[in-house]
C-alpha atoms as a PDB file:
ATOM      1  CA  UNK A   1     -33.349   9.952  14.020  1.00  0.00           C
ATOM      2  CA  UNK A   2     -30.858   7.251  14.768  1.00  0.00           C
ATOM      3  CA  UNK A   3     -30.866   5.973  11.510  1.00  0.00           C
ATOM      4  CA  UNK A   4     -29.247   8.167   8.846  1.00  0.00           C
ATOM      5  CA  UNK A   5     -25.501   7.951   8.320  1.00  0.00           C
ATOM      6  CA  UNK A   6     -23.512  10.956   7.920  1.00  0.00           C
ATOM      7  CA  UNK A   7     -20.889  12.058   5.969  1.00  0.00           C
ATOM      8  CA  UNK A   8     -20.386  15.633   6.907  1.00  0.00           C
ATOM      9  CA  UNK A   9     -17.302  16.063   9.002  1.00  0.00           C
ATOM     10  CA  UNK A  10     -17.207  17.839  12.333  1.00  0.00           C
ATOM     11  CA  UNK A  11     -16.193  21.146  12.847  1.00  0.00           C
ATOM     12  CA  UNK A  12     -12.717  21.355  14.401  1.00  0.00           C
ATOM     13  CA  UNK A  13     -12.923  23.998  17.776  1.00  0.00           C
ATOM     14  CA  UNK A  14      -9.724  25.848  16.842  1.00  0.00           C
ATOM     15  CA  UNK A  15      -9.185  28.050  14.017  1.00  0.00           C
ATOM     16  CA  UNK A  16      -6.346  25.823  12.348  1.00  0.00           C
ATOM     17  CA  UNK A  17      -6.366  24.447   8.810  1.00  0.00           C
ATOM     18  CA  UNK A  18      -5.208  20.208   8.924  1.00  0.00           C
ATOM     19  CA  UNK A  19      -3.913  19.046   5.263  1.00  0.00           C
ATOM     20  CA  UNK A  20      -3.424  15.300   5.686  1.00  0.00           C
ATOM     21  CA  UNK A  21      -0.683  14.384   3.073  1.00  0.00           C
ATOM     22  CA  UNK A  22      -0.655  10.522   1.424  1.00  0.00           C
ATOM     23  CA  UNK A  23       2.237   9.828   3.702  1.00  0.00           C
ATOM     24  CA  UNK A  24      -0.216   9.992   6.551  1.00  0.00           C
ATOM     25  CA  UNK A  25       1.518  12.803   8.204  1.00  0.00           C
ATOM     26  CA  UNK A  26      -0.308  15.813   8.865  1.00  0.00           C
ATOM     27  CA  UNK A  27       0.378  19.600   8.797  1.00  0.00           C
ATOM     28  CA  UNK A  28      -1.159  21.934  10.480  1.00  0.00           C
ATOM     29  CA  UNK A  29      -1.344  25.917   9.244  1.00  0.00           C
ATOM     30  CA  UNK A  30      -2.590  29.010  11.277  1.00  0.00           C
ATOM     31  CA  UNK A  31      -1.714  31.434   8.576  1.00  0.00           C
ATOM     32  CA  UNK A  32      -3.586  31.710   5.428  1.00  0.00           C
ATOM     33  CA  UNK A  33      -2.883  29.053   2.688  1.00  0.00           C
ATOM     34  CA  UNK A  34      -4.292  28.728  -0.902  1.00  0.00           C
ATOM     35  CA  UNK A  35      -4.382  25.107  -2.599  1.00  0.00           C
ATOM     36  CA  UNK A  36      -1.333  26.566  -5.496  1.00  0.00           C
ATOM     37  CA  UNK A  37       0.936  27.196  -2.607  1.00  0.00           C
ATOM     38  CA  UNK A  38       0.359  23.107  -1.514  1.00  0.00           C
ATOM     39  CA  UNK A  39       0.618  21.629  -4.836  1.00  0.00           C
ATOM     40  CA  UNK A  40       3.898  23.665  -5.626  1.00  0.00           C
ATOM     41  CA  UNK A  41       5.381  22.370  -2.765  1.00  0.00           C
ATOM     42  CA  UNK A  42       3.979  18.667  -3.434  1.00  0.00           C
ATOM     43  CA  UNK A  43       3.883  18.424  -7.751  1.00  0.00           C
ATOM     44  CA  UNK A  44       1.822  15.241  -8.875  1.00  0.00           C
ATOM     45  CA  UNK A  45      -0.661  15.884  -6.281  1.00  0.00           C
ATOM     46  CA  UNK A  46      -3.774  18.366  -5.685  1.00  0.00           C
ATOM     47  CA  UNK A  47      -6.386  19.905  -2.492  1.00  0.00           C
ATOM     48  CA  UNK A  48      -9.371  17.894  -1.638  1.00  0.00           C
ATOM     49  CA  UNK A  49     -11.873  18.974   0.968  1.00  0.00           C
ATOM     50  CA  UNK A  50     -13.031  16.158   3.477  1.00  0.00           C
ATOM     51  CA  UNK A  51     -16.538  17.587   3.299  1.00  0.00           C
ATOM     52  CA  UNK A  52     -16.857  16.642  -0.349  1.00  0.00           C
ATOM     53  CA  UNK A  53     -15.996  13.013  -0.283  1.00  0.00           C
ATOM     54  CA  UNK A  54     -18.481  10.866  -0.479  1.00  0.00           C
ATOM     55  CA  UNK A  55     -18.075   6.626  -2.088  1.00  0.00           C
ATOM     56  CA  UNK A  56     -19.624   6.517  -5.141  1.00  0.00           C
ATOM     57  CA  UNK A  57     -18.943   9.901  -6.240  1.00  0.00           C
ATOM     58  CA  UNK A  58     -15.917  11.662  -8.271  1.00  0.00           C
ATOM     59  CA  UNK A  59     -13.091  13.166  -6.320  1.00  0.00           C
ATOM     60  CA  UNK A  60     -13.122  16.625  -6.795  1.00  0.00           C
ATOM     61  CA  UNK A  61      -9.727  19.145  -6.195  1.00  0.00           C
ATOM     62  CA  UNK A  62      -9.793  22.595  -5.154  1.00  0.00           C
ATOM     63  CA  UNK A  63      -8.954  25.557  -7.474  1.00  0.00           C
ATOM     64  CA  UNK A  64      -5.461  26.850  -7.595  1.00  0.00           C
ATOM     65  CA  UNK A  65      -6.395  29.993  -6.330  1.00  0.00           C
ATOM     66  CA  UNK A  66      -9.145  28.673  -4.224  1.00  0.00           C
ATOM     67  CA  UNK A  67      -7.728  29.469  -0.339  1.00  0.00           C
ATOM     68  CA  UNK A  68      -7.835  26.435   2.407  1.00  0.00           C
ATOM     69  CA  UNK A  69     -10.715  27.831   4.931  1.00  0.00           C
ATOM     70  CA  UNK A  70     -10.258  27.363   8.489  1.00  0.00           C
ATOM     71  CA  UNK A  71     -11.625  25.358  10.533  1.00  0.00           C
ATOM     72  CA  UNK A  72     -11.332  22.536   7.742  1.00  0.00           C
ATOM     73  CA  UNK A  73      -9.333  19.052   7.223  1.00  0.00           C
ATOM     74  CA  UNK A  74      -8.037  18.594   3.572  1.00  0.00           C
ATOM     75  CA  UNK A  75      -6.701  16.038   1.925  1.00  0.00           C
ATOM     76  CA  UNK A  76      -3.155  15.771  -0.347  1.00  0.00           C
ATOM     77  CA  UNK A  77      -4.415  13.255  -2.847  1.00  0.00           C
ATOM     78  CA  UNK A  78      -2.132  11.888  -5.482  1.00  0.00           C
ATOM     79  CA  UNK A  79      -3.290  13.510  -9.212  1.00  0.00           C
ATOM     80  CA  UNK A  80      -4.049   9.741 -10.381  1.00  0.00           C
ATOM     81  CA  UNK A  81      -7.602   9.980  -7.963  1.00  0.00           C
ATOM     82  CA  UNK A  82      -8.785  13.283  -9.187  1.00  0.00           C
ATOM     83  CA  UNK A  83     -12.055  12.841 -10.663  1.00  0.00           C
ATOM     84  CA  UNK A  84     -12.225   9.262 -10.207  1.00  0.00           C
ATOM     85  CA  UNK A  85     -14.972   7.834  -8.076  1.00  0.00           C
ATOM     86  CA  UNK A  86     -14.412   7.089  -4.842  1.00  0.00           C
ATOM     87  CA  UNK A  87     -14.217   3.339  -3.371  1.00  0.00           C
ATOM     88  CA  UNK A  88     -14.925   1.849  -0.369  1.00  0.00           C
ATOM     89  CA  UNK A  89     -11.742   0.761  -0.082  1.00  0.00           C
ATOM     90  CA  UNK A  90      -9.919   4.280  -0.489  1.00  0.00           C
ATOM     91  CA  UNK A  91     -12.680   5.886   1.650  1.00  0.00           C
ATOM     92  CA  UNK A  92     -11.604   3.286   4.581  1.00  0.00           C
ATOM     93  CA  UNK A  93      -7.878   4.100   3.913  1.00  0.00           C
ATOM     94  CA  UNK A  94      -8.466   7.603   4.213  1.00  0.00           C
ATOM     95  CA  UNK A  95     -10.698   7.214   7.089  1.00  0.00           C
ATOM     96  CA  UNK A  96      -7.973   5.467   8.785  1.00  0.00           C
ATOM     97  CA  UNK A  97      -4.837   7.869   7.652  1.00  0.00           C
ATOM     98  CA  UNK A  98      -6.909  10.488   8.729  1.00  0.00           C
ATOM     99  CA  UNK A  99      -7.558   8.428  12.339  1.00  0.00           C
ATOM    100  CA  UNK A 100      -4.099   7.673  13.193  1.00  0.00           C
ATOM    101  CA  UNK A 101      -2.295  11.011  11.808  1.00  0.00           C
ATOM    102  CA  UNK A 102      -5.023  13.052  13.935  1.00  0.00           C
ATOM    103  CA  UNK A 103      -5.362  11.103  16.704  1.00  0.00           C
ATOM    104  CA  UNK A 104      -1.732  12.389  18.459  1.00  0.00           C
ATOM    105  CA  UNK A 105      -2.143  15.684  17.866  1.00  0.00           C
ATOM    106  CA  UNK A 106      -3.332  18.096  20.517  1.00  0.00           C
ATOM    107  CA  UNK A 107      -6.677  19.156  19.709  1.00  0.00           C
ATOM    108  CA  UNK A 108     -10.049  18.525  21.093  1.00  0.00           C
ATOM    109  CA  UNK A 109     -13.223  15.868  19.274  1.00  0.00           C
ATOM    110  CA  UNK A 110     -10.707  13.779  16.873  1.00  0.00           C
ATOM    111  CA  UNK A 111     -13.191  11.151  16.997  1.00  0.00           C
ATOM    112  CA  UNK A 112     -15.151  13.630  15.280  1.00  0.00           C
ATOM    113  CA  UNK A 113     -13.186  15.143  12.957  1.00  0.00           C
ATOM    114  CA  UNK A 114     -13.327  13.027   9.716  1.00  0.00           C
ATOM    115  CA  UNK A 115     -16.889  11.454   8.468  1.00  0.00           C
ATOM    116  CA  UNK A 116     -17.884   8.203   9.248  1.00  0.00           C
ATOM    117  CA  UNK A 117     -20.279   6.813   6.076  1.00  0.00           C
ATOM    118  CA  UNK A 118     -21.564   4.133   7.866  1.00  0.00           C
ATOM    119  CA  UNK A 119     -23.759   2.850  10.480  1.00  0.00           C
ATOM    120  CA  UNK A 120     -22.288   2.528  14.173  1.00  0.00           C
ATOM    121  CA  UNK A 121     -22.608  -1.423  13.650  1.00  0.00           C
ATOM    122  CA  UNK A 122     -20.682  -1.023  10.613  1.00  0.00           C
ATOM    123  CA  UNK A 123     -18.308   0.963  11.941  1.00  0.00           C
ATOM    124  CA  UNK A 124     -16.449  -1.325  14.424  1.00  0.00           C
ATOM    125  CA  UNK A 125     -16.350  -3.962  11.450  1.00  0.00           C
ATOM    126  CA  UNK A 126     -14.665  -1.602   8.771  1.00  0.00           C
ATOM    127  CA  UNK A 127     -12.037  -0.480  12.354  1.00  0.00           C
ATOM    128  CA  UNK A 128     -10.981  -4.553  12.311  1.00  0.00           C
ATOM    129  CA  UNK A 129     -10.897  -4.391   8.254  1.00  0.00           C
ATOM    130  CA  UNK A 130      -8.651  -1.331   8.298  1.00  0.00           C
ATOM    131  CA  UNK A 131      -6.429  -2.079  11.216  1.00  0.00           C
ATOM    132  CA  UNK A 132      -5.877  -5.735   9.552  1.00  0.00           C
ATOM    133  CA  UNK A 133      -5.071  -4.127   5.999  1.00  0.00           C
ATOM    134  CA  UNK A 134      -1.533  -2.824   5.629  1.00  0.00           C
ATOM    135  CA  UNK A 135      -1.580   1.048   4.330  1.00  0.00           C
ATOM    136  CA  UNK A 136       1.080  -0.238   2.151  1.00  0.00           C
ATOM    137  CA  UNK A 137      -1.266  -2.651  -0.090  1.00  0.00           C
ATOM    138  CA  UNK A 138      -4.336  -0.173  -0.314  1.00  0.00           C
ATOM    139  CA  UNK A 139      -1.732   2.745  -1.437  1.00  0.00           C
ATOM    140  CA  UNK A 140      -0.494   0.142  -4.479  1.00  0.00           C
ATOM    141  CA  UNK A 141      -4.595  -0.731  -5.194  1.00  0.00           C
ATOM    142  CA  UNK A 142      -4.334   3.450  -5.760  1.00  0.00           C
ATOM    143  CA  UNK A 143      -1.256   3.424  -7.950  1.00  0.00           C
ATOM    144  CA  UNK A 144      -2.361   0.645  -9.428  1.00  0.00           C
ATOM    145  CA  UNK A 145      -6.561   2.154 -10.984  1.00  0.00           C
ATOM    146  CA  UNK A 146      -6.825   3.862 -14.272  1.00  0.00           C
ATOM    147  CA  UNK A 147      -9.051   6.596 -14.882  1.00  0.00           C
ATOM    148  CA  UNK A 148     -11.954   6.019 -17.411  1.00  0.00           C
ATOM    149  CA  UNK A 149     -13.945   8.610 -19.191  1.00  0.00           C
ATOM    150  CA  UNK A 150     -18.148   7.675 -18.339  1.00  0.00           C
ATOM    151  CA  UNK A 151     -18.732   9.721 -21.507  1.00  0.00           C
ATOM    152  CA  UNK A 152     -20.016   8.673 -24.567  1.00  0.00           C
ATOM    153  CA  UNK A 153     -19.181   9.592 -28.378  1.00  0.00           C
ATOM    154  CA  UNK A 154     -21.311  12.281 -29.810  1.00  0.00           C
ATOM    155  CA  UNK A 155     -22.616  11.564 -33.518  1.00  0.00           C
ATOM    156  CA  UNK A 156     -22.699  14.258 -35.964  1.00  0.00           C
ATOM    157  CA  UNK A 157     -25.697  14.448 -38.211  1.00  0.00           C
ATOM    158  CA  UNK A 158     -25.144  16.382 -41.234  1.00  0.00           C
ATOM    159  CA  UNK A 159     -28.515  18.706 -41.829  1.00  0.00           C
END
């Protein structure tokens, strides 16, 4: 009931497809786009669906081939996050990009268009957090992680 958080994002109403770049800026397409024709424009960088993030979890990118569906919002992560889990810290500064870049364009629910993992009392605490935390220092604490294999060696036993 009034309890569950969700991180599903809304549906957008129009038939547009919103890539949100690292920059903060966002473009909008109406004509088909695949996730090769973004990352050759933008090397160093690859497609993530907003659906699909979720804290705790590994970042995962689209296929080259894989074409943007409408009526989505995807992100333009920097290749340094894919696969790495995702943060509370880097799901706020996305939450917040994602906010501000879609909040002057012209299109209807932008409260609703990215997820909100959190409860509605959490929510007004994590708005104060990000509004008080320059994009500039949570882009660096980005630069600045390593990615680390969670796999283990595999011994050989000779038979």
């Amino acid at each position: 009931m009034g309890n569950a958080a969700s991180c599903a994002a809304s549906i957008i109403s129009n038939g547009a497809i919103k890539v949100l770049f690292c920059n903060g800026s966002t473009h909008i397409y109406t004509k088909p786009v695949t996730a090769a024709d973004l990352m050759l424009d933008n090397p160093g960088h690859f497609v993530c669906d907003s659906t699909t993030l979720k804290v705790g979890y590994r970042i995962h990118g689209l296929t080259a081939e894989e074409e943007l569906e409408r009526p989505q919002l995807y992100f333009l992560l920097p290749m340094e996050l894919l696969y790495s889990v995702l943060t509370h810290e880097e799901m706020s500064s996305l939450n917040y990009k994602a906010t501000k870049a879609l909040k002057y364009t012209n299109f209807n629910n932008l409260g609703k268009i990215f997820p909100m993992c959190m409860f509605p009392s959490e929510a007004k605490t994590s708005e104060k957090m990000a509004a008080s935390t320059s994009v500039d220092s949570v882009e660096r604490y980005v630069k600045q992680r390593s990615w680390k294999p969670a796999l283990e060696t595999i011994v050989e036993i000779a038979s």
